[in-house]
Protein backbone atom coordinates (compact mmCIF):
# COMPACT_ATOMS: atom_id res chain seq x y z
CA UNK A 1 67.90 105.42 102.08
CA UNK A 2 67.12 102.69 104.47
CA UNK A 3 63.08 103.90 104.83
CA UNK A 4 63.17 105.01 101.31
CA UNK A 5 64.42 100.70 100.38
CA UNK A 6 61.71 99.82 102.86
CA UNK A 7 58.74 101.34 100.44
CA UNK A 8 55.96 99.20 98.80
CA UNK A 9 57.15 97.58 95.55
CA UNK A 10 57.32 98.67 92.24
CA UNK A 11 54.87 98.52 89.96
CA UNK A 12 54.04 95.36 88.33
CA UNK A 13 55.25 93.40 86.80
CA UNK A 14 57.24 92.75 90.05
CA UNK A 15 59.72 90.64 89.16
CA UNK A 16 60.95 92.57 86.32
CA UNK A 17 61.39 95.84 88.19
CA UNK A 18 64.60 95.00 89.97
CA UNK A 19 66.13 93.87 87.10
CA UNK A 20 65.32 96.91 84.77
CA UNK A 21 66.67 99.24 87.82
CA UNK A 22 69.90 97.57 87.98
CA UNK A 23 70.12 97.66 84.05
CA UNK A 24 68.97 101.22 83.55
CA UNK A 25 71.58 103.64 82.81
CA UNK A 26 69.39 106.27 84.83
CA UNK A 27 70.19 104.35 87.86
CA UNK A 28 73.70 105.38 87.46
CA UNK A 29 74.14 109.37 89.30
CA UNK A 30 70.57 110.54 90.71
CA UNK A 31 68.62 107.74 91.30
CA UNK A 32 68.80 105.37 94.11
CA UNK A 33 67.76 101.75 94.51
CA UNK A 34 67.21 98.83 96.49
CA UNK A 35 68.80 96.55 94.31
CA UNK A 36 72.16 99.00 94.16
CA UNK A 37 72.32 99.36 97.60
CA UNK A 38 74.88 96.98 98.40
CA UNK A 39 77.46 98.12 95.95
CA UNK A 40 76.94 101.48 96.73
CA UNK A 41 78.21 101.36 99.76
CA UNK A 42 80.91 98.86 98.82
CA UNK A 43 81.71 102.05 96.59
CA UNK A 44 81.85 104.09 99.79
CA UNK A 45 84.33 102.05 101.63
CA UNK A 46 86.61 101.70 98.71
CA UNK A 47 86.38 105.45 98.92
CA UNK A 48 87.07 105.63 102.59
CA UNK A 49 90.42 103.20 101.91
CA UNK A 50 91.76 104.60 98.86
CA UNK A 51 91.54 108.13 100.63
CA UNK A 52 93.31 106.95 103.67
CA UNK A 53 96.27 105.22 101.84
CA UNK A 54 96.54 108.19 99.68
CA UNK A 55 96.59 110.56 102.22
CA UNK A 56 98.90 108.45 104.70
CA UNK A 57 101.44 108.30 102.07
CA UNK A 58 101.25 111.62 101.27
CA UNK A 59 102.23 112.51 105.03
CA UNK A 60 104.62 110.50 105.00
CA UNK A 61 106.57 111.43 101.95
CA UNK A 62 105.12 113.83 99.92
CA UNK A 63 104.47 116.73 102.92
CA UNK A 64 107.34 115.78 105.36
CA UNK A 65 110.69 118.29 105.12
CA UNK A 66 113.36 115.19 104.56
CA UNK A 67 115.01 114.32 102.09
CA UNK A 68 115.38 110.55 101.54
CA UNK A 69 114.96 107.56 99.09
CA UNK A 70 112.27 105.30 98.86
CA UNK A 71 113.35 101.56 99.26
CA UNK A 72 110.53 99.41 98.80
CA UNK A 73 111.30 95.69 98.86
CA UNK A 74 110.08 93.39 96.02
CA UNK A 75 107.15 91.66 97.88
CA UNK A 76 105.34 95.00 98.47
CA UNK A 77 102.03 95.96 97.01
CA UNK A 78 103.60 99.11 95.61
CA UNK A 79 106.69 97.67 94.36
CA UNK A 80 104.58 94.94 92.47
CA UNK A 81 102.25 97.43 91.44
CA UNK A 82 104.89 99.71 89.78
CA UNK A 83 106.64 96.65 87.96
CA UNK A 84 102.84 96.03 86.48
CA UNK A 85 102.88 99.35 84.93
CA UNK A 86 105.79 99.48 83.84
CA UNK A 87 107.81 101.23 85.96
CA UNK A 88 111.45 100.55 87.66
CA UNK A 89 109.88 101.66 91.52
CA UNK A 90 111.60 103.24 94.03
CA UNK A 91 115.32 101.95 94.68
CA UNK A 92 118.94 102.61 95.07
CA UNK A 93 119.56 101.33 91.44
CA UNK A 94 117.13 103.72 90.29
CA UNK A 95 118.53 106.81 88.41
CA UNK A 96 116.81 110.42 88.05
CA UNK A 97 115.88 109.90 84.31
CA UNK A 98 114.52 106.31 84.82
CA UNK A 99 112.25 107.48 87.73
CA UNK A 100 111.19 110.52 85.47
CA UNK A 101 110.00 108.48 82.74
CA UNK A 102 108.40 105.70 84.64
CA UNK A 103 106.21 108.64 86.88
CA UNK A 104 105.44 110.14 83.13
CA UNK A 105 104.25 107.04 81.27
CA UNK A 106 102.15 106.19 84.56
CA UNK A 107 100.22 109.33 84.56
CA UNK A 108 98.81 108.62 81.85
CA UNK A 109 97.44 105.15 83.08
CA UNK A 110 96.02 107.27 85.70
CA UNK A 111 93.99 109.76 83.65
CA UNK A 112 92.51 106.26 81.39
CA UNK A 113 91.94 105.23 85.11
CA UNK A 114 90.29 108.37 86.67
CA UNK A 115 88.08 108.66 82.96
CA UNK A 116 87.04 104.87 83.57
CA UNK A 117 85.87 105.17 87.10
CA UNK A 118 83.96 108.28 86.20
CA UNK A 119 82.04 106.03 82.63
CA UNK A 120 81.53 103.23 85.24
CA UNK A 121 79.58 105.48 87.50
CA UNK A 122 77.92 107.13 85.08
CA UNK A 123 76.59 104.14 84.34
CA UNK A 124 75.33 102.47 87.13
CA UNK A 125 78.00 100.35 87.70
CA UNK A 126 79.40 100.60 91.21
CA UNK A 127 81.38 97.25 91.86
CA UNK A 128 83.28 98.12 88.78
CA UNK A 129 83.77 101.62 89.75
CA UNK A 130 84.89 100.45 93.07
CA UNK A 131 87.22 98.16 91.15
CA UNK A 132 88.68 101.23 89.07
CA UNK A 133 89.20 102.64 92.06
CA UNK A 134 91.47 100.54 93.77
CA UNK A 135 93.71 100.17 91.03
CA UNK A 136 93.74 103.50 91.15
CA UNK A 137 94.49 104.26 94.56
CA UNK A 138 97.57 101.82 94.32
CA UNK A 139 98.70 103.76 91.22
CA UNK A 140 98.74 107.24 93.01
CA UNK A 141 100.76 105.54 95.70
CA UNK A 142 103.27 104.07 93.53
CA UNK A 143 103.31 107.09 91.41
CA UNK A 144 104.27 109.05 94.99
CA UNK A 145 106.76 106.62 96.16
CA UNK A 146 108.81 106.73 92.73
CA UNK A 147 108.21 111.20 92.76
CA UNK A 148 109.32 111.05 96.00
CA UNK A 149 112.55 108.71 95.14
CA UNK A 150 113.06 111.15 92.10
CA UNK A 151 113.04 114.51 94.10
CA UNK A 152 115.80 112.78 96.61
CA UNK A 153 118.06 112.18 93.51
CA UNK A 154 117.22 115.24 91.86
CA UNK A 155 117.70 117.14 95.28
CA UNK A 156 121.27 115.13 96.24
CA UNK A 157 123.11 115.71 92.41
CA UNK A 158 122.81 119.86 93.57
CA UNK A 159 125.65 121.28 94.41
CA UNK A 160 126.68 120.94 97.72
CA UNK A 161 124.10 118.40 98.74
CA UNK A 162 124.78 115.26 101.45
CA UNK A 163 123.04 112.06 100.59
CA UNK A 164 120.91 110.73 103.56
CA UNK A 165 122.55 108.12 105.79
CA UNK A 166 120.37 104.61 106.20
CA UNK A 167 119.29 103.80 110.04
CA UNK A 168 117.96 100.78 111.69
CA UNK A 169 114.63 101.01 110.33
CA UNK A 170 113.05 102.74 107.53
CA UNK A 171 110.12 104.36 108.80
CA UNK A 172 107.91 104.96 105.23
CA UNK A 173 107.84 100.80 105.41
CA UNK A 174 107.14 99.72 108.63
CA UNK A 175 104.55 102.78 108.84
CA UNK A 176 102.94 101.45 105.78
CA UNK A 177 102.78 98.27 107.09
CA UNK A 178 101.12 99.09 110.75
CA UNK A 179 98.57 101.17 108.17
CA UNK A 180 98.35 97.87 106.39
CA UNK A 181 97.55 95.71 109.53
CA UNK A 182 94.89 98.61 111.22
CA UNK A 183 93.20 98.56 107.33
CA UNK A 184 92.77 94.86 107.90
CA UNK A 185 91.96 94.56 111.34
CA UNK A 186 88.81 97.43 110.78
CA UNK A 187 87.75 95.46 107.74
CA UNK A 188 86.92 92.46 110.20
CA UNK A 189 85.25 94.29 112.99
CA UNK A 190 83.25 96.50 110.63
CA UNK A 191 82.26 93.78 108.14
CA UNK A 192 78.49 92.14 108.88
CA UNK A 193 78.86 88.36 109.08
CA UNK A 194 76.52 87.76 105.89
CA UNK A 195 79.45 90.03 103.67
CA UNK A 196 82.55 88.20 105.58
CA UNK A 197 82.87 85.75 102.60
CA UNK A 198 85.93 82.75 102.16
CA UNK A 199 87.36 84.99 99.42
CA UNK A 200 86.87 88.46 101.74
CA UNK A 201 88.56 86.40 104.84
CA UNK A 202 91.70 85.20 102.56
CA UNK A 203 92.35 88.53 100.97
CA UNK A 204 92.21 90.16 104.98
CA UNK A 205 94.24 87.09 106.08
CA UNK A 206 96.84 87.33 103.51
CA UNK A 207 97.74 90.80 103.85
CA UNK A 208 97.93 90.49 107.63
CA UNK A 209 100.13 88.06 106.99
CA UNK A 210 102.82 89.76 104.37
CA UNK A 211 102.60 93.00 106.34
CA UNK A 212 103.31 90.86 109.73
CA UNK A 213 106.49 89.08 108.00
CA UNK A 214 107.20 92.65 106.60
CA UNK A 215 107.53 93.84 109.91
CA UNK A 216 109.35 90.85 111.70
CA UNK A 217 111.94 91.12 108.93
CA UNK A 218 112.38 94.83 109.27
CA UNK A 219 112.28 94.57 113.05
CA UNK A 220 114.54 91.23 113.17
CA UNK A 221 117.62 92.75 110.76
CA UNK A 222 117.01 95.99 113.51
CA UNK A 223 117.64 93.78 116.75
CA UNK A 224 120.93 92.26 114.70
CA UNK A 225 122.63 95.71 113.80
CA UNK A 226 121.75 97.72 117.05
CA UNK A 227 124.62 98.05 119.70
CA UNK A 228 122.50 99.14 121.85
CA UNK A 229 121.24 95.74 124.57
CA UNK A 230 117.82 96.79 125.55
CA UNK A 231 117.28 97.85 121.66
CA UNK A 232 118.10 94.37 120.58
CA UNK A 233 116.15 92.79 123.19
CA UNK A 234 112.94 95.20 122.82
CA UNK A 235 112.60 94.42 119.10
CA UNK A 236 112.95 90.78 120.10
CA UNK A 237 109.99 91.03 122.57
CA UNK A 238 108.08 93.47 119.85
CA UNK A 239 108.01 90.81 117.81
CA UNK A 240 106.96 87.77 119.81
CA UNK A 241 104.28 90.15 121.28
CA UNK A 242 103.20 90.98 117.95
CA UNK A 243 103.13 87.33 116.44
CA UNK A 244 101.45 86.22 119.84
CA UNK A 245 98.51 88.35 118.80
CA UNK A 246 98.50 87.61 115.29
CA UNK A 247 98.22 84.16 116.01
CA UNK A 248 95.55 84.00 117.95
CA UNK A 249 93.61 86.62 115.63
CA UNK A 250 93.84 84.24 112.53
CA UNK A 251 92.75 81.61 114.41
CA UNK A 252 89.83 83.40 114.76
CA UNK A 253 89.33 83.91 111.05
CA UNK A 254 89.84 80.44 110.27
CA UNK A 255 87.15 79.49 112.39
CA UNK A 256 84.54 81.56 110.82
CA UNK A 257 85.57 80.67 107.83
CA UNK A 258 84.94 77.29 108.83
CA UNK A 259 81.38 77.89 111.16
CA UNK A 260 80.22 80.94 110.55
CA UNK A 261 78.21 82.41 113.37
CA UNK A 262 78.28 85.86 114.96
CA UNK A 263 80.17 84.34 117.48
CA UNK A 264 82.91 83.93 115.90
CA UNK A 265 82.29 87.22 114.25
CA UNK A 266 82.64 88.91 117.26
CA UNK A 267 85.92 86.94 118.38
CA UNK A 268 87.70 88.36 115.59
CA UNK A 269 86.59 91.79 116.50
CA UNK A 270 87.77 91.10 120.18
CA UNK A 271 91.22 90.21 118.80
CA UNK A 272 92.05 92.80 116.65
CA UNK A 273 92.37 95.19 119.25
CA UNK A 274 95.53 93.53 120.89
CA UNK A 275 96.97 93.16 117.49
CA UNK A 276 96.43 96.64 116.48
CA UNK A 277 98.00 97.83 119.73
CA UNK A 278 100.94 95.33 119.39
CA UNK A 279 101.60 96.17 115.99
CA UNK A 280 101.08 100.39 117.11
CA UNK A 281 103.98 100.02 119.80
CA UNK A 282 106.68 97.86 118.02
CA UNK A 283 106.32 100.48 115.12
CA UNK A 284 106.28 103.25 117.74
CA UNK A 285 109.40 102.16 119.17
CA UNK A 286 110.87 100.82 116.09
CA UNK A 287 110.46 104.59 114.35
CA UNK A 288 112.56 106.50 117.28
CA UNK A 289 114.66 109.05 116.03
CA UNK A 290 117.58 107.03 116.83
CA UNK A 291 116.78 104.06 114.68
CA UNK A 292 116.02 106.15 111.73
CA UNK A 293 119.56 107.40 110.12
CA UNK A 294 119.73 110.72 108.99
CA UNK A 295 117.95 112.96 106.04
CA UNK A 296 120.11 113.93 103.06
CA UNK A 297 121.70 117.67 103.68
CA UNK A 298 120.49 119.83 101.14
CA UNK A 299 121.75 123.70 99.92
CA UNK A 300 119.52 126.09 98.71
CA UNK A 301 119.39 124.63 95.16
CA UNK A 302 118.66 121.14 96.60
CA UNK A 303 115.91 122.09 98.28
CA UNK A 304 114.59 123.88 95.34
CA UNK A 305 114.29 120.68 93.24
CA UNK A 306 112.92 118.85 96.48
CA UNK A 307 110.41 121.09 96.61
CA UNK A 308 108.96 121.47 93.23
CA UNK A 309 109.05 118.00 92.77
CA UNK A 310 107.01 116.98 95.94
CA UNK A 311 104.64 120.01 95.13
CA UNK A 312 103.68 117.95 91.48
CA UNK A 313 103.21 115.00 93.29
CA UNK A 314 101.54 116.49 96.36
CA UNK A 315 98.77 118.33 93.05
CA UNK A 316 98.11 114.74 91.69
CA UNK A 317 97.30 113.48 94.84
CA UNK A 318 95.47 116.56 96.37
CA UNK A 319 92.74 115.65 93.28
CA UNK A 320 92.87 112.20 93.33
CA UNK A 321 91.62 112.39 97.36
CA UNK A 322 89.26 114.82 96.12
CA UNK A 323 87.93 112.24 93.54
CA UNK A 324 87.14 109.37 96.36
CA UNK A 325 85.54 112.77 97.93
CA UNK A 326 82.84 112.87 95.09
CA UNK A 327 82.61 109.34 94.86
CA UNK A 328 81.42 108.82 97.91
CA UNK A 329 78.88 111.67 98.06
CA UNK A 330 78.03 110.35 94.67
CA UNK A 331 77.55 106.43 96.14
CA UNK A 332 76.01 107.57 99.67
CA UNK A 333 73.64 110.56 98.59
CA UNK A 334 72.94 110.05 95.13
CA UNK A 335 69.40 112.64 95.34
CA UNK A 336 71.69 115.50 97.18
CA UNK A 337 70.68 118.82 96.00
CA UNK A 338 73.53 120.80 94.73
CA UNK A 339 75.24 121.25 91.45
CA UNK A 340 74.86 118.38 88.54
CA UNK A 341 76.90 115.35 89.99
CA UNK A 342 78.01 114.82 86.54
CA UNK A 343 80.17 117.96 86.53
CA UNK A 344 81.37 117.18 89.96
CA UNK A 345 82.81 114.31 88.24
CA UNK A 346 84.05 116.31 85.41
CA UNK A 347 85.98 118.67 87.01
CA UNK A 348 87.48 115.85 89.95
CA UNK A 349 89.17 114.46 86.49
CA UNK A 350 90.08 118.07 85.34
CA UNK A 351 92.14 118.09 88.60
CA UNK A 352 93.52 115.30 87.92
CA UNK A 353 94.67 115.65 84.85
CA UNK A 354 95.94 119.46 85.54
CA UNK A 355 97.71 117.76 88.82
CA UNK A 356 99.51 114.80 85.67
CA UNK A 357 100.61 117.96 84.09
CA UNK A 358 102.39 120.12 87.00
CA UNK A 359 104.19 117.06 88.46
CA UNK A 360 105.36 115.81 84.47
CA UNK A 361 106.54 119.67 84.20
CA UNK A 362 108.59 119.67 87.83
CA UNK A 363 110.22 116.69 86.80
CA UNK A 364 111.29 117.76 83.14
CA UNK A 365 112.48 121.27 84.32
CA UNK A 366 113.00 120.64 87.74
CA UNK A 367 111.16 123.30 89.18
CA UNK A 368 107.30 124.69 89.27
CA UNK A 369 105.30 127.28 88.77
CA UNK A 370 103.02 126.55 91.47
CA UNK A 371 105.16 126.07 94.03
CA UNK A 372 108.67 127.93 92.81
CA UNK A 373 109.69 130.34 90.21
CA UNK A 374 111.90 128.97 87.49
CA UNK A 375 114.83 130.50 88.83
CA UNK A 376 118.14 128.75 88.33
CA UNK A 377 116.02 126.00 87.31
CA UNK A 378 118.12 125.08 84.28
CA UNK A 379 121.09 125.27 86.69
CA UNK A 380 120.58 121.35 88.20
CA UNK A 381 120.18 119.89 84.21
């Protein structure tokens, strides 16, 4: 694209070309341009962090074998999120039925979501499509936090079932939050110094800064109920490493906010590192098995419900990561030969909508016909 950009200009009249290839709808799937360059590949990274949250939650919930609730506190993205749309989020007070119907009513937010990101590339318009996106990327994570909440409760009411026992530290948060602080630290050292705008440096700065307090919380309220003495101590010194670090990073962001200069570009880059490795062993230590409680027990029936319920949820996002897939072939190589990108798009939202469908059917009968047959299913009702 780069050599293809660098080509003589359009015909005349010059100055109206760019314009008219920005406006034209054919400028949307198939045909490249200097003027859409930019957003393009704004489109592409969206991709690339959409796909990682999706998939990191996913791990860490949807594909692991334990059973246990989601407890998100009320200052997280996610939690925030789900209130927006209606939902009651993941959380002791939260009962089967009300998890059910919040995960329904938000699926359908996410097919008017996944059609609107595939109208606003169709059309050319790739800032907006990268906007779609990330709402939608923070839906399919709240939508797999409250599934995975709802297969716990569904799985514990079996027969026979023991409900998980809380530990130090709950790893699904303080996981999300090191993912949080490595997002943030790779947007500053990838980031040209001509794109590292005021508003760009806040947003980074901000969310460094809730997923830091996030973590000094979790890890402080850790250090206070451990009986162990080098525990308590350890998080201590996890924490004042980890602040340390933090500090002196933001400094550097505030002063390129202030002067920019590659400089101070390249300052901020230097100091991520130690905060990304701070942040990678206080969370390493912090998610021992011995800080972490134990995982509900589950019978045969328990596991069952577990199951089917985490397969729905595992279908939604399965297509949604292979939606930021053809995005980003779509944004990067727009002239690719292959099938018509259109249909690419077409059947992404297909999955998408077939995915909606299993994980609405697991939760209303408890079971799947993807992942289970429907034995005994009307046995947990």
């Amino acid at each position: 694209m780069a050599s293809g950009e660098a080509a003589p200009p359009p015909p005349p009249p010059p100055a109206a070309a760019p314009a008219s290839a920005v406006g034209a709808v054919g400028v949307g799937i198939g045909v490249g341009g200097t003027s859409s360059s930019q957003p393009r590949k704004r489109l592409a990274a969206v991709c690339d962090q959409c796909k990682a949250k999706m998939q990191l939650v996913a791990d860490l919930l949807l594909l692991s074998s334990e059973a246990r609730p989601v407890l998100l506190p009320p200052s997280s993205p996610s939690s925030s999120s789900e209130g927006a749309a209606g939902g009651s989020g993941g959380g002791a007070e939260s009962s089967f039925e009300q998890c059910r119907d919040s995960i329904i009513a938000r699926t359908k937010g996410l097919s008017i979501l996944t059609h609107d990101v595939q109208s606003q590339l169709n059309m050319g318009r790739f800032g907006e499509a990268g906007d779609r996106l990330l709402e939608l990327g923070e839906l399919v994570v709240a939508l797999t936090e409250s599934s995975a909440h709802a297969a716990y409760l569904a799985a514990v009411a079996a027969p026979g079932a023991q409900p998980a026992q809380p530990g130090l530290v709950d790893r699904y948060r303080v996981t999300r939050c090191r993912h949080e602080v490595e997002q943030g630290c790779a947007t500053l050292r990838a980031t040209p110094l001509a794109d590292l705008t005021p508003q760009l440096l806040l947003e980074v700065s901000q969310g460094l800064s809730r997923n830091l307090r996030l973590l000094t919380d979790a890890c402080a309220l850790a250090s206070e109920r451990s009986r162990d003495r080098f525990a308590r101590e350890q998080f201590k010194l996890g924490v004042k490493c980890m602040s340390a670090s933090a500090s002196a990073l933001l400094a550097c962001v505030r002063e390129v906010k202030a002067a920019p200069s590659e400089l101070a570009r390249g300052r901020c880059a230097l100091f991520c590192a130690p905060l990304a490795q701070a942040v990678g062993a206080l969370v390493g230590f912090a998610t021992e098995p011995q800080f972490l409680g134990r995982a509900a027990a589950l019978g045969a029936e328990g596991k069952a419900v577990h199951t089917a319920i985490l397969g729905g949820a595992m279908s939604v996002v399965s297509a949604c990561v292979l939606l930021t897939q053809c995005l980003r072939d779509l944004a990067l190589h727009p002239d690719a030969k292959g099938p018509d990108p259109r249909d690419r798009l077409r059947h992404s939202a297909c999955a998408v909508a077939e995915g909606c469908a299993l994980l609405s059917q697991a939760l209303r009968e408890r079971s799947s016909p993807r992942t289970l047959p429907p034995v005994n299913a009307n046995s947990v009702n």
